[in-house]
N, C-alpha and C. Protein backbone atom coordinates (compact mmCIF):
# COMPACT_ATOMS: atom_id res chain seq x y z
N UNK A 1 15.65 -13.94 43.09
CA UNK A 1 15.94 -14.43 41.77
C UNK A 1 15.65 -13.35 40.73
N UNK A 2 14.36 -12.98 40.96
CA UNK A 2 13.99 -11.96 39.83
C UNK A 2 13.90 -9.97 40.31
N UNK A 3 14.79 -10.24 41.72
CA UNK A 3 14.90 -8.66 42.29
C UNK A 3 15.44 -7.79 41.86
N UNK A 4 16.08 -6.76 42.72
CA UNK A 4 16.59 -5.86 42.03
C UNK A 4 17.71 -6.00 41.14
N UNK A 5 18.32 -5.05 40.25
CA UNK A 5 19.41 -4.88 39.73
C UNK A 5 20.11 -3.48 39.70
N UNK A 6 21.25 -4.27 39.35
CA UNK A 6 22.28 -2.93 40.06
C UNK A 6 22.98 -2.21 38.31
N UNK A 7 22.07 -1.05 38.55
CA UNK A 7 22.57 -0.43 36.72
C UNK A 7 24.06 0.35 36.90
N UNK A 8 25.02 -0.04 36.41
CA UNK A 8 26.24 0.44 36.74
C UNK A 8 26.65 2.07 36.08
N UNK A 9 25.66 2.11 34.84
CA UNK A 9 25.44 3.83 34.40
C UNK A 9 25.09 5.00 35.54
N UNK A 10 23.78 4.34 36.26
CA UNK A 10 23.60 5.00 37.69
C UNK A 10 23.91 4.88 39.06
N UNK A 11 24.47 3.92 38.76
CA UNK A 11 25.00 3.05 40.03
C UNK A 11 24.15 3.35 41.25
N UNK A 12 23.29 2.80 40.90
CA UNK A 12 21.63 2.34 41.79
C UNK A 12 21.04 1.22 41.23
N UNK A 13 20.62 0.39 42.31
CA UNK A 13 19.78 -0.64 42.29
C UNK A 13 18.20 -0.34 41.69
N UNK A 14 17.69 -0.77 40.84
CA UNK A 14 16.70 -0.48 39.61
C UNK A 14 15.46 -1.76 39.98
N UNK A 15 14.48 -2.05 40.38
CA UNK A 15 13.78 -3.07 40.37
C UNK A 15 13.12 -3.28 38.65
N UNK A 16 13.07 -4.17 38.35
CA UNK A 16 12.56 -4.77 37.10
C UNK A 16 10.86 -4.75 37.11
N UNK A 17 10.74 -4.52 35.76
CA UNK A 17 9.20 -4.78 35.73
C UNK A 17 8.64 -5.51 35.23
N UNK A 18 7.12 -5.91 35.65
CA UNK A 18 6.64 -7.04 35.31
C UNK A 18 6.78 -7.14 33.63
N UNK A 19 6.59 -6.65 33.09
CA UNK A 19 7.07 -7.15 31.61
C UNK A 19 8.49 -7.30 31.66
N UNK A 20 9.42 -7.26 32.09
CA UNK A 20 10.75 -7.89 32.04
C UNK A 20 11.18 -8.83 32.68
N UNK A 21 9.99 -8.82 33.82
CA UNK A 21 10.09 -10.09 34.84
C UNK A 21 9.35 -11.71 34.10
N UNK A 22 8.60 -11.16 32.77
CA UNK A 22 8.06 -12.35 32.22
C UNK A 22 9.28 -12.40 31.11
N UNK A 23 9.66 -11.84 30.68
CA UNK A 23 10.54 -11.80 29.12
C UNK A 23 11.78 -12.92 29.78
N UNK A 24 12.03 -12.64 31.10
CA UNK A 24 13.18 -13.59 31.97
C UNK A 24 12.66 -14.91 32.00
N UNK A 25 11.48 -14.92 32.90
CA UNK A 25 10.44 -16.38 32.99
C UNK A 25 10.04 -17.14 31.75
N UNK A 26 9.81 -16.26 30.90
CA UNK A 26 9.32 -17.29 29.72
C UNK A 26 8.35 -17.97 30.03
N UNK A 27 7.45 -17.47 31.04
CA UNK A 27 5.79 -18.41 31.27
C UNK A 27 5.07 -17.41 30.92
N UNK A 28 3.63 -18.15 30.83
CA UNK A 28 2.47 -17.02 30.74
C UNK A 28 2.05 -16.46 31.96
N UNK A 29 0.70 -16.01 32.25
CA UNK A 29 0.66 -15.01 33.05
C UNK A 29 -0.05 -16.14 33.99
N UNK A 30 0.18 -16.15 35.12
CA UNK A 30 -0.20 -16.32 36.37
C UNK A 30 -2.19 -17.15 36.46
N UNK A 31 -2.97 -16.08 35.84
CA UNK A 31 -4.26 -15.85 35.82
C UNK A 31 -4.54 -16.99 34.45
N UNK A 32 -3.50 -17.09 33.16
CA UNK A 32 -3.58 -18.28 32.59
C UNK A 32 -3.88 -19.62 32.87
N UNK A 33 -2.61 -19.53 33.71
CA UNK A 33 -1.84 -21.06 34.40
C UNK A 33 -3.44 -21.43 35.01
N UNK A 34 -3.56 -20.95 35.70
CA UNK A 34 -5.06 -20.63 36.86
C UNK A 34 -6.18 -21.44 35.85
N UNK A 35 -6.70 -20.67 35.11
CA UNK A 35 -8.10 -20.87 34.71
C UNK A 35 -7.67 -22.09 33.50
N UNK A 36 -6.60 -22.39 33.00
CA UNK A 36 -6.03 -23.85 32.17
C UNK A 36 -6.29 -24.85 33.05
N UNK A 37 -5.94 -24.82 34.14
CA UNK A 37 -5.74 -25.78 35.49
C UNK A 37 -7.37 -26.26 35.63
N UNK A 38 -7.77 -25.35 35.96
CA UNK A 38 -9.48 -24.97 35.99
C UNK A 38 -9.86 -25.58 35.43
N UNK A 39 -9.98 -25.74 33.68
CA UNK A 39 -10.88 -26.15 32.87
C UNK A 39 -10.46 -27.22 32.76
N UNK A 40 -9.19 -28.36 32.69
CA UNK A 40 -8.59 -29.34 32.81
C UNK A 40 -9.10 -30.44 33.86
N UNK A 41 -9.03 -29.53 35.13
CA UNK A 41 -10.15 -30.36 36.26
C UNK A 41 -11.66 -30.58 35.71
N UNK A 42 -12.42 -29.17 35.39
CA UNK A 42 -13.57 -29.78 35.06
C UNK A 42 -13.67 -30.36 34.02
N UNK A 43 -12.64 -30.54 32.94
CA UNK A 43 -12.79 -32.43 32.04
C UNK A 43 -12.85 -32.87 32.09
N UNK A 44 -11.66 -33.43 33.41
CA UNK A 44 -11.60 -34.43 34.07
C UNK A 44 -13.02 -35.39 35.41
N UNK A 45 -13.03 -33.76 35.48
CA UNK A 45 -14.42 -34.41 36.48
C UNK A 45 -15.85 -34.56 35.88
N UNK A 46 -16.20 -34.10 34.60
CA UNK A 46 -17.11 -34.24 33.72
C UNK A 46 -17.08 -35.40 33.31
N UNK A 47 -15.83 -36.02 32.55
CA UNK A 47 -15.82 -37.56 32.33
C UNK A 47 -16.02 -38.48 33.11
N UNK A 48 -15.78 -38.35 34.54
CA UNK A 48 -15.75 -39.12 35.38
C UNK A 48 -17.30 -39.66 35.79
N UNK A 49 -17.75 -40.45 34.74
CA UNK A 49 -18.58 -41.45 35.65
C UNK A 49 -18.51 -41.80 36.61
N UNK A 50 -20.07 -42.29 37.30
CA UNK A 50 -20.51 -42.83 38.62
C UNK A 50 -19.60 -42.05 39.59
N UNK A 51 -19.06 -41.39 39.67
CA UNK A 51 -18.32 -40.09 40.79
C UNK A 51 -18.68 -39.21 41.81
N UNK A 52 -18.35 -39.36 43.23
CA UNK A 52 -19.22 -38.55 43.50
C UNK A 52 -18.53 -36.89 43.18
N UNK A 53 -17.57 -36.81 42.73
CA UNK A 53 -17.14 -35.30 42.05
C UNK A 53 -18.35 -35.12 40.95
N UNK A 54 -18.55 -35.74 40.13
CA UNK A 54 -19.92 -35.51 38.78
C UNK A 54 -21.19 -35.34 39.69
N UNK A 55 -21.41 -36.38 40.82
CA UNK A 55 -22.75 -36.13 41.20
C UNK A 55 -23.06 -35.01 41.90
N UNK A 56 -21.86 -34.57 42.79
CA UNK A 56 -21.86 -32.97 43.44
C UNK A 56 -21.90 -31.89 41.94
N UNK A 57 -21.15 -31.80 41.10
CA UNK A 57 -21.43 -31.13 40.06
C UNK A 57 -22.73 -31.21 39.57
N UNK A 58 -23.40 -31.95 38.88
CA UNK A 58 -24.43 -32.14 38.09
C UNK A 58 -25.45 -31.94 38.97
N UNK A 59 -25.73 -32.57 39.95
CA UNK A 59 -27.13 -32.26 40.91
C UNK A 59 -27.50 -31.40 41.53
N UNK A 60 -28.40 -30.77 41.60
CA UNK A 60 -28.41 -29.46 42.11
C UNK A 60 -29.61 -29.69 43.78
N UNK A 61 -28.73 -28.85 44.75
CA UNK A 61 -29.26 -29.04 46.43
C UNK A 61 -30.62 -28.48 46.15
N UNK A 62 -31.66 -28.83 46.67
CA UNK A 62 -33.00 -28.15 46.18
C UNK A 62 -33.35 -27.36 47.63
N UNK A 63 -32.25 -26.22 47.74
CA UNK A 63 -32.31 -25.42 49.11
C UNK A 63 -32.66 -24.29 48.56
N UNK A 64 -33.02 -23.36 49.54
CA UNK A 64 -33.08 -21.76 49.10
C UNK A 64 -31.84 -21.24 49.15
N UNK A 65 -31.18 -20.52 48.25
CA UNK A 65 -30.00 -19.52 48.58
C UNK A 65 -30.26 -18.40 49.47
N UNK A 66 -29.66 -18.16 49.96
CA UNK A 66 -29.46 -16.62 51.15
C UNK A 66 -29.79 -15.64 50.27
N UNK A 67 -30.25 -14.69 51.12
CA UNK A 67 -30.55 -13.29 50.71
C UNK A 67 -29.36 -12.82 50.44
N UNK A 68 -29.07 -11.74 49.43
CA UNK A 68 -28.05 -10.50 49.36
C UNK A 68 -27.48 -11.32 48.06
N UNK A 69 -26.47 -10.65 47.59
CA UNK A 69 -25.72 -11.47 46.37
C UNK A 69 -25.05 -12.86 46.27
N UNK A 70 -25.21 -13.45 45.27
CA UNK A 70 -25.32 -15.31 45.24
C UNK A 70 -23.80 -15.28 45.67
N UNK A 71 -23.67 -16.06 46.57
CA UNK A 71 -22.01 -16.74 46.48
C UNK A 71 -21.05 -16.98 45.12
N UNK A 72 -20.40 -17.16 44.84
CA UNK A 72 -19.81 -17.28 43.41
C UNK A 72 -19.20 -18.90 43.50
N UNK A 73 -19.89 -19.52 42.54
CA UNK A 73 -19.50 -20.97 42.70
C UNK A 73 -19.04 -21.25 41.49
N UNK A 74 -18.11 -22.62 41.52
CA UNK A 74 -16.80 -23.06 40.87
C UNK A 74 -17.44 -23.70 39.45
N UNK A 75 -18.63 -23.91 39.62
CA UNK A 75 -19.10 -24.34 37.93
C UNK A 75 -19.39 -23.04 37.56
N UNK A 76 -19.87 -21.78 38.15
CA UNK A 76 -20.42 -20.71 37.70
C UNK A 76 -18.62 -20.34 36.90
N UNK A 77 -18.10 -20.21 37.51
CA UNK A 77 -16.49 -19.57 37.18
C UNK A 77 -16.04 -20.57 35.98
N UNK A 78 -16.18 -21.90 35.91
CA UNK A 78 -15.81 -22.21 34.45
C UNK A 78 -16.38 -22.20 33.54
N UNK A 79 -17.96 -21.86 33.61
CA UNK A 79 -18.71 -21.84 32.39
C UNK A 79 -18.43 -20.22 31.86
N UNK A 80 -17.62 -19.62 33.12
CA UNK A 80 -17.62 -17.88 32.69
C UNK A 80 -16.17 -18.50 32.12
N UNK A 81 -15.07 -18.79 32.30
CA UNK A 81 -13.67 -19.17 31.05
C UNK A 81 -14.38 -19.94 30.11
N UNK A 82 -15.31 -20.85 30.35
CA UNK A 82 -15.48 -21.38 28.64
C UNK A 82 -16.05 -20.56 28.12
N UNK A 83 -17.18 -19.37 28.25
CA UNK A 83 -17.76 -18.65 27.18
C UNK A 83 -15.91 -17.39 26.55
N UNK A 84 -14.91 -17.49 27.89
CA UNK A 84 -14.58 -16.39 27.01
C UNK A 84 -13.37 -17.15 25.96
N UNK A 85 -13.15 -18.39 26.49
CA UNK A 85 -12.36 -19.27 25.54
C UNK A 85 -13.04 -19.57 24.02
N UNK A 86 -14.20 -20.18 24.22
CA UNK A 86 -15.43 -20.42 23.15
C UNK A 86 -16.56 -19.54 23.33
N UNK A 87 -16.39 -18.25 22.85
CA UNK A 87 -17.87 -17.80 22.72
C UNK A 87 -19.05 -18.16 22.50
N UNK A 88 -18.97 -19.49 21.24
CA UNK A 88 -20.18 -20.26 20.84
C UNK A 88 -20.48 -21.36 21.38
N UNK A 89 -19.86 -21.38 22.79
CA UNK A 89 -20.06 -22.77 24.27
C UNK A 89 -21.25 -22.22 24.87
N UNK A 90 -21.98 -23.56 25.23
CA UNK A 90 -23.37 -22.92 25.52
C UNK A 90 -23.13 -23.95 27.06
């Protein structure tokens, strides 16, 4: 759909670039769509009383984490899009 093209000045097939491949699409970028989706779920699952989606969120396992660097977890990743959406989100 969005492959090559055939420039008839050089008469060679030309691949398009990502800035022309969005100017065609008319969407935003990929990594948008993503972290919108993201913060939409955790609204949704924030509101959600008596849930067990809220109670896995909110409660925290009173385990030790593993040695070496922390895993990267899914509340850690939206509180990192809400500070860069709202800087003054605490």
């Amino acid at each position: 759909m969005y492959g090559p093209v055939y420039n008839p000045d050089t008469q060679v097939w030309e691949g398009r670039s990502n800035k022309q491949i969005k100017q065609l699409h008319g969407k935003g970028s990929i990594t948008q769509f993503v972290k919108g989706a993201r913060l939409e779920w955790a609204g949704h699952a924030w509101r959600a009383d008596n849930s067990i989606v809220k109670k896995v969120l909110v409660n925290n396992l009173n385990r030790k984490r593993p040695r070496g660097r922390p895993k990267q977890r899914w509340l850690d990743t939206v509180k990192r899009d809400m500070k860069k959406l709202r800087p003054d989100w605490n």
